[in-house]
N, C-alpha and C. Protein backbone atom coordinates (compact mmCIF):
# COMPACT_ATOMS: atom_id res chain seq x y z
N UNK A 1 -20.40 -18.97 16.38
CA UNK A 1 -21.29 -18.34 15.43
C UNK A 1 -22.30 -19.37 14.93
N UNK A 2 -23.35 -18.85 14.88
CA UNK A 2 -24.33 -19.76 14.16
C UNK A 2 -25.34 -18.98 13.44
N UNK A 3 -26.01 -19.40 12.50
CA UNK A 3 -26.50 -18.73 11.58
C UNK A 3 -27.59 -19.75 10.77
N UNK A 4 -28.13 -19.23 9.73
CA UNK A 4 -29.70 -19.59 8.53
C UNK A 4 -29.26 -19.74 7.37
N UNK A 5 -29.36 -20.45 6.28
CA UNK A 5 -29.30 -20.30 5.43
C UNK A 5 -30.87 -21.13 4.45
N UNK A 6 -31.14 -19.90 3.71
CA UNK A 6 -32.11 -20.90 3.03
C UNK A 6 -32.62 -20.20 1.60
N UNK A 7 -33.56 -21.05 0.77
CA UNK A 7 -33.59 -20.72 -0.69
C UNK A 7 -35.29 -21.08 -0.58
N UNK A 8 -35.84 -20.73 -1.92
CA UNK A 8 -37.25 -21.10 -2.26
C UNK A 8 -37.16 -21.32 -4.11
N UNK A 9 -37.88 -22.15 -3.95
CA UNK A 9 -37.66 -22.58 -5.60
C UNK A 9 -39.31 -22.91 -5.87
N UNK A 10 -40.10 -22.50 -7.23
CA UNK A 10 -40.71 -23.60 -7.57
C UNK A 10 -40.58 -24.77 -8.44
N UNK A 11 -41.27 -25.40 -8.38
CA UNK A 11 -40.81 -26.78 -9.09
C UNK A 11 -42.77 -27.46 -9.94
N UNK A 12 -41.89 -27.36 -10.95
CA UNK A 12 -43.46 -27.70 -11.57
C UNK A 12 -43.73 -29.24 -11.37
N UNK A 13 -44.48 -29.96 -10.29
CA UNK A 13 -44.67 -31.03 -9.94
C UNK A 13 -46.09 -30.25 -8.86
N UNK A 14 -46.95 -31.66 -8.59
CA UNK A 14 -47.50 -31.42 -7.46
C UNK A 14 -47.02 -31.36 -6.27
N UNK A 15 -47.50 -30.51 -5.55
CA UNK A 15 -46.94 -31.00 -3.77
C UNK A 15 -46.73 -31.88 -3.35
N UNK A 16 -47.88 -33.02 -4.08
CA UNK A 16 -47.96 -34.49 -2.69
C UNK A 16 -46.27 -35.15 -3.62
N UNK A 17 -46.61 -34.92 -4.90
CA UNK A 17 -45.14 -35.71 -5.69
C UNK A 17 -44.24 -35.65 -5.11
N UNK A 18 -43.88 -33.58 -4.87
CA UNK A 18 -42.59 -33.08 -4.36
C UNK A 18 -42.14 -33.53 -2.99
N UNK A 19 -43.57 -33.92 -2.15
CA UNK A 19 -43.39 -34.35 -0.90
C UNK A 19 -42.45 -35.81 -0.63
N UNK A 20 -43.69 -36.51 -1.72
CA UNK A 20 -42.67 -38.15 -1.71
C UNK A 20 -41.16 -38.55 -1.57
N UNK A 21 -41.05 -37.52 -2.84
CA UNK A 21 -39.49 -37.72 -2.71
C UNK A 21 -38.74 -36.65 -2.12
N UNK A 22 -39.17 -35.86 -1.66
CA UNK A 22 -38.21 -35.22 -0.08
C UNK A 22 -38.15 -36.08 0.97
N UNK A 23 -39.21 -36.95 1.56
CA UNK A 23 -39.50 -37.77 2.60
C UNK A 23 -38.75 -38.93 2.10
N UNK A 24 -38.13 -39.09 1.12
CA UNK A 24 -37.52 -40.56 0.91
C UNK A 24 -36.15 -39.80 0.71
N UNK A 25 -35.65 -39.97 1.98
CA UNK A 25 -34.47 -39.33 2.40
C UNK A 25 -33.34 -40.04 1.03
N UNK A 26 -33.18 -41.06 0.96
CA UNK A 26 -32.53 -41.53 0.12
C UNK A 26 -32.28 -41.41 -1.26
N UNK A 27 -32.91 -40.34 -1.50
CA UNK A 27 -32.96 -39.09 -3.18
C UNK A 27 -31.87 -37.78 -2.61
N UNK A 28 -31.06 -37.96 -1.60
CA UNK A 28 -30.03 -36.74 -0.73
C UNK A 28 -29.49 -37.05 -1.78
N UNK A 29 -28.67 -38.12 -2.19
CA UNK A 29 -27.38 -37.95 -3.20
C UNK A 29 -27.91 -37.67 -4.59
N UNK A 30 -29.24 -37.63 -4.92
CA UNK A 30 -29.58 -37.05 -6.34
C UNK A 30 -29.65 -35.25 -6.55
N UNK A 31 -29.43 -34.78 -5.50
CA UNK A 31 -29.36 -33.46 -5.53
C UNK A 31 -28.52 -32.49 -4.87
N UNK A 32 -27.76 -33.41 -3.94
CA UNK A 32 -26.86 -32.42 -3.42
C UNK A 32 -25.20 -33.79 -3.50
N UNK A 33 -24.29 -33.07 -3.90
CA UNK A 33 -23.27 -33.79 -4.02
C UNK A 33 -22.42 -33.85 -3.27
N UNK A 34 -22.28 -33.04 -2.14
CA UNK A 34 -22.02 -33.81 -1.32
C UNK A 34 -21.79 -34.63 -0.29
N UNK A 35 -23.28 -35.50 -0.25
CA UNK A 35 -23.73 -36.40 0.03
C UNK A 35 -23.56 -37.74 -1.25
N UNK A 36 -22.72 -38.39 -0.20
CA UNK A 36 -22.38 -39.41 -1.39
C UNK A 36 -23.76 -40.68 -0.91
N UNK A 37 -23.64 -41.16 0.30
CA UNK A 37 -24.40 -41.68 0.78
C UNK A 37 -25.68 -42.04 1.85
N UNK A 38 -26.80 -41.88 1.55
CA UNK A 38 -27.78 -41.14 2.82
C UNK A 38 -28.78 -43.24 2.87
N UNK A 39 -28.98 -43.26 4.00
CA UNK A 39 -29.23 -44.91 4.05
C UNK A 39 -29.93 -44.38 5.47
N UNK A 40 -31.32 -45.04 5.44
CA UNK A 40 -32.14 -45.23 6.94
C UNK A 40 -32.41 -46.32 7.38
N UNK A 41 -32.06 -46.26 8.75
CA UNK A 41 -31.45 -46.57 9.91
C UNK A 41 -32.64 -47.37 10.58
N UNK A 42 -33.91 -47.14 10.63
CA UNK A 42 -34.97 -47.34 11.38
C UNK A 42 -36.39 -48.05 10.01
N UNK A 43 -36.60 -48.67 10.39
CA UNK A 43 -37.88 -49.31 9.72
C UNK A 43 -38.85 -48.66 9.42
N UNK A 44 -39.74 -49.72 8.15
CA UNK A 44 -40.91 -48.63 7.90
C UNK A 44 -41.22 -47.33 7.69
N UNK A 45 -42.50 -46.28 7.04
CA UNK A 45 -41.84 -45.79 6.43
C UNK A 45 -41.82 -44.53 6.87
N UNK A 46 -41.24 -43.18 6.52
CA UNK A 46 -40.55 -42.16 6.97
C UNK A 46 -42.22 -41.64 7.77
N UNK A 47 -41.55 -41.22 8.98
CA UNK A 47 -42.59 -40.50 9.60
C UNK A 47 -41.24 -39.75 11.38
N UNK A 48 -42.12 -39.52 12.29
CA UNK A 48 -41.11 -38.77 13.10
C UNK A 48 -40.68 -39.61 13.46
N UNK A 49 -39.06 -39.21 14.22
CA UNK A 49 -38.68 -40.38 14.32
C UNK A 49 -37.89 -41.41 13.76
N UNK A 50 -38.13 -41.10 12.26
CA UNK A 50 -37.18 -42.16 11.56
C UNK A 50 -35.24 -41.75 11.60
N UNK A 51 -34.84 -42.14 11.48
CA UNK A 51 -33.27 -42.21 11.63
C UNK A 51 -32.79 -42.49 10.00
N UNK A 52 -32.00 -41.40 9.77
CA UNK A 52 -31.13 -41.50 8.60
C UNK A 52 -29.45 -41.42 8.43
N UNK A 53 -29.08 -42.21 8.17
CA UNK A 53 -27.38 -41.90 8.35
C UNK A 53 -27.04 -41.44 7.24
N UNK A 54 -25.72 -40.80 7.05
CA UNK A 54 -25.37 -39.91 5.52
C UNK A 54 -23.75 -39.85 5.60
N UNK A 55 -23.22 -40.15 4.33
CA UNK A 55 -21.73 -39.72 4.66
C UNK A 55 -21.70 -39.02 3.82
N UNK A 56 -20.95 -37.50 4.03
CA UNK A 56 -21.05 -36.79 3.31
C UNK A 56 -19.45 -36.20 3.47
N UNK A 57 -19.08 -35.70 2.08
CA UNK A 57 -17.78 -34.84 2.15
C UNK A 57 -17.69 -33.60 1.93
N UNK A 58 -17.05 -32.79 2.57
CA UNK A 58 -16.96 -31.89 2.56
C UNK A 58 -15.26 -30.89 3.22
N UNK A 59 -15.42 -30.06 1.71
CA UNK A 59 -14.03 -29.36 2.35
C UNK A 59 -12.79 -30.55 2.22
N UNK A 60 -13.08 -31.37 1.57
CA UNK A 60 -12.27 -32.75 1.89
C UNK A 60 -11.90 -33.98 2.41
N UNK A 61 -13.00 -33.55 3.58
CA UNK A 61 -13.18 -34.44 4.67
C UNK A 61 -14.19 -34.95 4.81
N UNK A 62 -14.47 -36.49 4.63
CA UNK A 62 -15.46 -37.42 4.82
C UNK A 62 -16.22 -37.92 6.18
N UNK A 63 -17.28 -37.50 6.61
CA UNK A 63 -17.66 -37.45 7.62
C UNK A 63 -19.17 -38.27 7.56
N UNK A 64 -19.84 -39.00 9.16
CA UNK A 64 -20.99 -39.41 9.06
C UNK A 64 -21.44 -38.88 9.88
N UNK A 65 -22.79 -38.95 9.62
CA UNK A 65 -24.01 -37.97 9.95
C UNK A 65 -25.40 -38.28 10.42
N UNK A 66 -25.30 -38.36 11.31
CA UNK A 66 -26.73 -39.14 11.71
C UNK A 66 -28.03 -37.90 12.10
N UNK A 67 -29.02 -38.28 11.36
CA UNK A 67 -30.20 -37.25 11.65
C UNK A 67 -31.45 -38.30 11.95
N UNK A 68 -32.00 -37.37 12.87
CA UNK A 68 -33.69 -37.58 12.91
C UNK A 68 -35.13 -36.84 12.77
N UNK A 69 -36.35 -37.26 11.73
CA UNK A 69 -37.46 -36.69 11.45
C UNK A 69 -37.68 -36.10 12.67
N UNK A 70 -37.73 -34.89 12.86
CA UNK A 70 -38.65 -34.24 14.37
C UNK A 70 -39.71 -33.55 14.29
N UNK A 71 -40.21 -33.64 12.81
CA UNK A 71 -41.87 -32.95 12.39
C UNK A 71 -41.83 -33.65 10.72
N UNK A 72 -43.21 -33.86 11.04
CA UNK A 72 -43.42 -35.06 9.50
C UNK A 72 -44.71 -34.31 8.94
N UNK A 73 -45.38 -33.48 8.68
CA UNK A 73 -46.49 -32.99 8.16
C UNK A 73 -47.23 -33.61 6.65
N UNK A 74 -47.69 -34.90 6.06
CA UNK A 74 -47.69 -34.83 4.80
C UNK A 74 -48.95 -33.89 4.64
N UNK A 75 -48.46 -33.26 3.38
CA UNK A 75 -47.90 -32.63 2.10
C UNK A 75 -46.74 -31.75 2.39
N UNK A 76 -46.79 -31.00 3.40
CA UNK A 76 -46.28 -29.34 3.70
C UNK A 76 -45.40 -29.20 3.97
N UNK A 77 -44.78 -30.39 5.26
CA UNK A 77 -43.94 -29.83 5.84
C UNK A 77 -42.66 -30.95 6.15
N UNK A 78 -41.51 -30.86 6.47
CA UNK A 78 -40.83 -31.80 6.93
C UNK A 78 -39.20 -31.58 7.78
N UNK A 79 -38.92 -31.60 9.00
CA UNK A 79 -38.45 -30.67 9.87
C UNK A 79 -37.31 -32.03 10.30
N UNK A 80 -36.09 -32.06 10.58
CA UNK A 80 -34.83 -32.45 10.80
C UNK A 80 -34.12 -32.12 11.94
N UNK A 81 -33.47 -33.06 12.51
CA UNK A 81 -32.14 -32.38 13.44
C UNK A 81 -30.99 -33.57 13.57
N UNK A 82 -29.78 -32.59 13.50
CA UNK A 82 -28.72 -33.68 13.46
C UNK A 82 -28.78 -34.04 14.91
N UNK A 83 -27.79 -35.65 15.01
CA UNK A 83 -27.78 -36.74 16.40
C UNK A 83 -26.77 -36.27 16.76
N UNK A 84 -25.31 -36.27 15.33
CA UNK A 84 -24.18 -36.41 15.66
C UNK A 84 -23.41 -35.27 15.86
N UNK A 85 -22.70 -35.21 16.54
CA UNK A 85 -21.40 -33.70 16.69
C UNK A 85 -20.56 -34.01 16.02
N UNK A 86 -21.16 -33.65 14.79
CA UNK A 86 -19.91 -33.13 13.84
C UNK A 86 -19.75 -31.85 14.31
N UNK A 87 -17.95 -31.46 13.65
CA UNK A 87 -18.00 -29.89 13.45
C UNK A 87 -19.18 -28.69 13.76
N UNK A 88 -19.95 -28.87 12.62
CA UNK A 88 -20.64 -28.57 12.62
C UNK A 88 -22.39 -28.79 12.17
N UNK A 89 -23.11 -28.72 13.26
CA UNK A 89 -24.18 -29.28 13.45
C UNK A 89 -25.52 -28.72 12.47
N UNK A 90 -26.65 -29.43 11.96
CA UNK A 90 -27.17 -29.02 11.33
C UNK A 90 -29.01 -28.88 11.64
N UNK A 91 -30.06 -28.13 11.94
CA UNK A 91 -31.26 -28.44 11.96
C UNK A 91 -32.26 -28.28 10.78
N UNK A 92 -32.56 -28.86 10.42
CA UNK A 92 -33.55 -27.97 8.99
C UNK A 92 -34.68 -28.50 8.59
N UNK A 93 -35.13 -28.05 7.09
CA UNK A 93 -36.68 -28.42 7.07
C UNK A 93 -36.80 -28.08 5.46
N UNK A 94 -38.28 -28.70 5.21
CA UNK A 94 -38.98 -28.28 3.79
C UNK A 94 -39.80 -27.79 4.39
N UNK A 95 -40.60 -26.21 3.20
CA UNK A 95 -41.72 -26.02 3.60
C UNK A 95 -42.49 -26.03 2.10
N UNK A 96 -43.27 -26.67 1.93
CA UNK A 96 -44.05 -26.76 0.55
C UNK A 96 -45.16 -26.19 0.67
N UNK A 97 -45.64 -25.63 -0.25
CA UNK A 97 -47.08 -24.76 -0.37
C UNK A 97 -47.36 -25.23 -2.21
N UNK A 98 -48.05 -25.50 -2.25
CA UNK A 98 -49.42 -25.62 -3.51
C UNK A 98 -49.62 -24.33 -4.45
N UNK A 99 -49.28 -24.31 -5.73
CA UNK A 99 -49.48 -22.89 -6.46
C UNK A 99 -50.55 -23.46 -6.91
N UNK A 100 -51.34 -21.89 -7.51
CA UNK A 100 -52.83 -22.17 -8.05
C UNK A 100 -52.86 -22.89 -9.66
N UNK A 101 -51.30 -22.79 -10.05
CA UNK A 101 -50.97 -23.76 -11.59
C UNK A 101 -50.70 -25.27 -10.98
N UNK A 102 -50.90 -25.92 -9.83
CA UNK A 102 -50.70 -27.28 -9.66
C UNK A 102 -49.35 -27.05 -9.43
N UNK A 103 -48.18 -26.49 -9.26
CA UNK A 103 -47.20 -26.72 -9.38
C UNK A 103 -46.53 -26.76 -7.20
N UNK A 104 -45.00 -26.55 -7.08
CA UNK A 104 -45.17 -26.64 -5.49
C UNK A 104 -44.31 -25.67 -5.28
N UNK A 105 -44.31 -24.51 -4.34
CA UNK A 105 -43.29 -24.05 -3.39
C UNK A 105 -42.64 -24.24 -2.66
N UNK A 106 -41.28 -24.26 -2.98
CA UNK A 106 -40.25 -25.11 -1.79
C UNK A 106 -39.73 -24.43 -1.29
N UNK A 107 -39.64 -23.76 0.21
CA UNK A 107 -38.66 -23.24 1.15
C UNK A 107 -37.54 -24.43 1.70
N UNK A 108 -36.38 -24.85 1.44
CA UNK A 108 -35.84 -25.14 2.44
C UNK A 108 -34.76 -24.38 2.75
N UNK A 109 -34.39 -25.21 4.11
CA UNK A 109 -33.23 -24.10 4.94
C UNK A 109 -32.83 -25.03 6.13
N UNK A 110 -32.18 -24.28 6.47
CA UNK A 110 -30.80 -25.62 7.42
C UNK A 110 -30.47 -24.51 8.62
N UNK A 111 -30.21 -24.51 10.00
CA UNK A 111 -29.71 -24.10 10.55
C UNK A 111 -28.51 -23.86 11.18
N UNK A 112 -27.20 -23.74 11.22
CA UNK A 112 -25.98 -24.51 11.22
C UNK A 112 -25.64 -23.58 12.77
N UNK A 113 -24.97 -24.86 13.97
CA UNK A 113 -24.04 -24.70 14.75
C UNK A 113 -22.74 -25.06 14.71
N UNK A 114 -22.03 -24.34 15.00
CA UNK A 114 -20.45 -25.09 15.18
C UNK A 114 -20.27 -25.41 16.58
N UNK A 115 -19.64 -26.54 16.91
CA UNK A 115 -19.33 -27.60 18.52
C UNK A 115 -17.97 -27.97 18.44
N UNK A 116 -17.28 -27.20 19.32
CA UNK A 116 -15.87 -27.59 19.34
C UNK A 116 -15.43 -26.31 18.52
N UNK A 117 -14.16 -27.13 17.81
CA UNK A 117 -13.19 -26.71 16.65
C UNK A 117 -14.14 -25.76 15.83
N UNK A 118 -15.46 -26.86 15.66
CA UNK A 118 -16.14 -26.44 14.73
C UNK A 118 -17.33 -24.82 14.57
N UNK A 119 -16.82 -24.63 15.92
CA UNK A 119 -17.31 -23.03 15.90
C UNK A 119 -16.75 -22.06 14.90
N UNK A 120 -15.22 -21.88 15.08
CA UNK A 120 -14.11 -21.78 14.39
C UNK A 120 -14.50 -21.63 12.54
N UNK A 121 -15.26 -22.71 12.35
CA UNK A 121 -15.45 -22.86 11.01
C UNK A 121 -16.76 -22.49 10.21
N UNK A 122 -17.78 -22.77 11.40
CA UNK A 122 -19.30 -22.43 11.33
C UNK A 122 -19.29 -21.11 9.96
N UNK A 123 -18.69 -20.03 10.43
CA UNK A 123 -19.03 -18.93 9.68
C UNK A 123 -18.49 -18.72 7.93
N UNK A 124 -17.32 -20.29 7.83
CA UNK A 124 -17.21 -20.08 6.59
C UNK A 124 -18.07 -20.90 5.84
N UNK A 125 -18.47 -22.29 6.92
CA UNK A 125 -19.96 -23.33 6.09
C UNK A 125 -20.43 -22.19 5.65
N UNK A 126 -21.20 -21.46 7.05
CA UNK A 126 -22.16 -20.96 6.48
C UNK A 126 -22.23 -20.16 5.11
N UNK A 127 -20.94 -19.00 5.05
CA UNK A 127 -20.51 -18.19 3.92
C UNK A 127 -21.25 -19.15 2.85
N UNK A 128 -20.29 -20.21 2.99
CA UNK A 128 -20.63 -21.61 1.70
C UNK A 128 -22.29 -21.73 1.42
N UNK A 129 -22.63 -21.92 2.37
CA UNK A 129 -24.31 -22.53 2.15
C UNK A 129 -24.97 -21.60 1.76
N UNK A 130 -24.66 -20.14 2.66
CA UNK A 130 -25.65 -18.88 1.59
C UNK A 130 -25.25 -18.73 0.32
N UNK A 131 -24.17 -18.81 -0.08
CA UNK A 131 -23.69 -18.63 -1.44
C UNK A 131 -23.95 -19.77 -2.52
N UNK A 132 -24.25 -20.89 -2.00
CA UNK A 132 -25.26 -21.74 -2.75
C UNK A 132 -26.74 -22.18 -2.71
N UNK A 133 -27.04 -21.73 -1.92
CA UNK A 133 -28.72 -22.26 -1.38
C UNK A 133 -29.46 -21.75 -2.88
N UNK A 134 -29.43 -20.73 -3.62
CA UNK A 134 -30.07 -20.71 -4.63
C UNK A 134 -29.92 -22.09 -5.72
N UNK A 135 -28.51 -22.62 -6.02
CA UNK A 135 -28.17 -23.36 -6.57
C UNK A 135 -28.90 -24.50 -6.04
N UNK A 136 -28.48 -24.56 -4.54
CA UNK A 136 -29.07 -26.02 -4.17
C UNK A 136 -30.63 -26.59 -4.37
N UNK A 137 -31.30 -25.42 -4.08
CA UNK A 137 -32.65 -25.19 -4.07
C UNK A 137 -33.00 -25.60 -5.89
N UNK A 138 -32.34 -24.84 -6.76
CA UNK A 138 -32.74 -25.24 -8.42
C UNK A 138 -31.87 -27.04 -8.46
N UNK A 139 -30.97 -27.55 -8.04
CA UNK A 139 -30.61 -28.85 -8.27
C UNK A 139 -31.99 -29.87 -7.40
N UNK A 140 -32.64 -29.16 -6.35
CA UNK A 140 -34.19 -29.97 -5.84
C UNK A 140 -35.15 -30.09 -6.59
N UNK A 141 -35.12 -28.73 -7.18
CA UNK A 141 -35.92 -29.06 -8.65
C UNK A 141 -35.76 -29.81 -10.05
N UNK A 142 -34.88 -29.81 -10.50
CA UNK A 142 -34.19 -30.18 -10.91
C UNK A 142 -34.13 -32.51 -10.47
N UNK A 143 -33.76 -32.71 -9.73
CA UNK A 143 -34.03 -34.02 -9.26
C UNK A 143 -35.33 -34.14 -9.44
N UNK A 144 -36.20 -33.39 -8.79
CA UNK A 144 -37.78 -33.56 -8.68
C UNK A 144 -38.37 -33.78 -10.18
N UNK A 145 -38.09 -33.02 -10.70
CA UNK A 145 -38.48 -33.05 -12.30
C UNK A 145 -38.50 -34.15 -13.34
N UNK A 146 -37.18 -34.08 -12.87
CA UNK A 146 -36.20 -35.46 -13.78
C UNK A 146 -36.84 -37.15 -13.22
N UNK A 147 -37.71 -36.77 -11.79
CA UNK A 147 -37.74 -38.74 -11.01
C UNK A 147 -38.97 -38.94 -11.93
């Protein structure tokens, strides 16, 4: 099984702001918990291409995670795919748009496969991730606000 999950939030900041710190992968543990640790891998600064590692827990189990930028758009856009086979695998993205109050529109959303075992489980992540993506989406704002 594989499946979408995703949220839209606004966030009263500018775009280019909201952009900065989405692209500085290393603001993961200020908004989602669990991601304890997100650290990049590759030099210089975020564009396609760059490499981010993450250990993240989940369900109990502490796992690492290696992703790479595969679309870098500044302001708008910013597009992901996991390296590693975990369980279950992840692709995703921001999509930001500009309100006419200065403020930004945030779509993000994640795509989730399960590999292996982790097929098996895919459909309860996912359960999990739709049932928070609103939450997750207001804790982006939320970080964004607060940097």
């Amino acid at each position: 099984m594989a499946g979408t999950f995703q949220a839209t939030v606004e966030i009263d900041r500018p775009v280019e702001v909201v952009f900065a710190f989405l692209a500085h992968g290393e603001n993961d543990p200020k908004f989602s918990p669990r991601v304890q640790e997100m650290t990049k891998t590759t030099g210089g600064p975020t564009a396609v291409g760059t490499v981010y590692q993450s250990t993240v827990k989940d369900a109990g189990m502490t796992t690492k995670r290696t992703f790479r930028i595969s679309e870098f758009e500044p302001p708008r856009r910013i597009r992901w795919t996991e390296l590693s086979k975990n369980l279950v695998t992840a692709e995703g993205g921001y999509d930001l748009e500009p309100t006419p109050e200065g403020h930004t529109r945030l779509r993000v959303f994640n795509n989730l496969e399960g590999h292996g075992i982790g097929k098996l489980l895919t459909g309860l992540a996912l359960s999990a991730a739709r049932k928070d993506a609103p939450a997750f989406a207001q804790r982006i704002k939320a970080a964004v606000e607060a940097s």
